[in-house]
Each structure stands twice: as C-alpha cells, then as structure tokens.
Protein backbone atom coordinates (compact mmCIF):
# COMPACT_ATOMS: atom_id res chain seq x y z
CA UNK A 1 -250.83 136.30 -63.08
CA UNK A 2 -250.74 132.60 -61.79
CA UNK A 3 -249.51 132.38 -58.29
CA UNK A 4 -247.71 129.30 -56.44
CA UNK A 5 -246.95 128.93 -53.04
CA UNK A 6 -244.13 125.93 -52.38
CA UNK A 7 -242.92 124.93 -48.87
CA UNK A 8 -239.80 123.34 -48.71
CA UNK A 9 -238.13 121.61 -45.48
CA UNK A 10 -234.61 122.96 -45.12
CA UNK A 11 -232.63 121.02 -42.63
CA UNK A 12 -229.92 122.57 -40.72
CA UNK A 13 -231.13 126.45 -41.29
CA UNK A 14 -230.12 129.35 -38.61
CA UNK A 15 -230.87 132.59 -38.28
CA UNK A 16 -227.85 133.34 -40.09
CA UNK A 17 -229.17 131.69 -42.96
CA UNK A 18 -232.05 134.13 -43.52
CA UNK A 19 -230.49 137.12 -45.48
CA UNK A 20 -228.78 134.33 -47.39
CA UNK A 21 -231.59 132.30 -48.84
CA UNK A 22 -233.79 135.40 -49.35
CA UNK A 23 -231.76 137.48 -51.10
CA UNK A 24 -230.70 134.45 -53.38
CA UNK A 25 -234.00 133.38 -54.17
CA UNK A 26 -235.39 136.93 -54.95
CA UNK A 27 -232.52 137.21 -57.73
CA UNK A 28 -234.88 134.57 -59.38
CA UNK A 29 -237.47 136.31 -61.71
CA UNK A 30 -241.11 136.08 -60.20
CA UNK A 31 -240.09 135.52 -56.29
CA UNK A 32 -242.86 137.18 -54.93
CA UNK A 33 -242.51 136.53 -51.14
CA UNK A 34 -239.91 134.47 -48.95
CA UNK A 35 -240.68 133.59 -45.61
CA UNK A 36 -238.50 131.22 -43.15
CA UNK A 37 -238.99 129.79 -40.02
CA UNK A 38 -235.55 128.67 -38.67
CA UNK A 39 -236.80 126.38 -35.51
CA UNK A 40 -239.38 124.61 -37.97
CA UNK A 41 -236.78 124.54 -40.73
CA UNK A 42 -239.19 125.92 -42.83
CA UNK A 43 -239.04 127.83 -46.42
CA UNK A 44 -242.31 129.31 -47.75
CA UNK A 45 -242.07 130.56 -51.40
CA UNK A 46 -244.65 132.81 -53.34
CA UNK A 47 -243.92 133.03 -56.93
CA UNK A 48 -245.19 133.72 -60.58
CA UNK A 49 -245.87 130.58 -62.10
CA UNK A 50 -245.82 132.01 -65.84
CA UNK A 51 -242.42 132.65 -65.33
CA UNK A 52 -240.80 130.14 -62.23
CA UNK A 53 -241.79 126.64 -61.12
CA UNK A 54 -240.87 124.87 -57.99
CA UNK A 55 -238.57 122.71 -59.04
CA UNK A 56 -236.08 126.01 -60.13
CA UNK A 57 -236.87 126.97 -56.20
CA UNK A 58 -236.24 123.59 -54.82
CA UNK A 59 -232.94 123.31 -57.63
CA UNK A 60 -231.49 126.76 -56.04
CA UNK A 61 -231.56 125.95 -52.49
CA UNK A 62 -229.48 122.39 -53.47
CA UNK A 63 -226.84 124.60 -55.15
CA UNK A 64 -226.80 126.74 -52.62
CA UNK A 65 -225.91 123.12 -50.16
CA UNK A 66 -228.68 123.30 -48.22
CA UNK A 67 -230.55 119.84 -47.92
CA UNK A 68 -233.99 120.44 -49.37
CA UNK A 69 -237.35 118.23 -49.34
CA UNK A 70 -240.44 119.75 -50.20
CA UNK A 71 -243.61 119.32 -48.43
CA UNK A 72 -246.17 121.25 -50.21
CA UNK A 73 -247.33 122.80 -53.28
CA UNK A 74 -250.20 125.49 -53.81
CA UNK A 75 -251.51 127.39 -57.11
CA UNK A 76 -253.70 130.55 -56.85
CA UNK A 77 -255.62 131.95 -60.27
CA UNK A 78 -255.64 135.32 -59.42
C-alpha cells in the first residue's frame, strides 16, 4: 500500500466541526487517519494513494463549505 499524508488549512473550524469533517471524510474509501486541530485550523489526512488522491480530500471539504487551502503533501512506500 502507498500512503499520503495531506494537510489542509481549514479556516473558520470549531470544535463542533470535528465529528463533522471526520466522519465525512472516512466515508471516502482509503481514509486512513483524520486528525484536526481547531485553534491551528488544521486538517491532517492519511490515506491510500492506490485508491484516493488529495485533490478528492481537498474537493470534499469545499462541498462540504468549508474554505480549504492546502499546505502540504507527503507520500510513504510502505
């Protein structure tokens, strides 16, 4: 399996926000791992990269109206 990590700035995320964004990206096949950090604004992403690339990730959190800029992208050969 190839592995991804992407980081996305989300502005305007709360606490409330959490359960929302991670159970909407895990209904995406090969979401490994969210993590958020609400006072950085921050949206880590682990994923499959045979199956799922960022821009899907980065596409979802738009529909979902958040406003989304990504700041970093990682692969890992596992």
């Amino acid at each position: 399996m190839a592995k991804g990590s992407a980081y996305f700035i989300v502005n305007g995320i709360g606490k409330r926000d959490i359960k929302t964004i991670k159970n909407d990206l895990d209904k995406l096949g090969g979401v490994i791992s969210v993590s958020m950090n609400t006072a950085k604004n921050s949206v880590a992403v682990d994923f499959d990269t045979t199956g799922l690339r960022k821009n899907q990730l980065f596409d979802r959190l738009e529909k979902m109206g958040y406003d989304v800029s990504e700041t970093k992208y990682e692969t890992h050969i596992m």
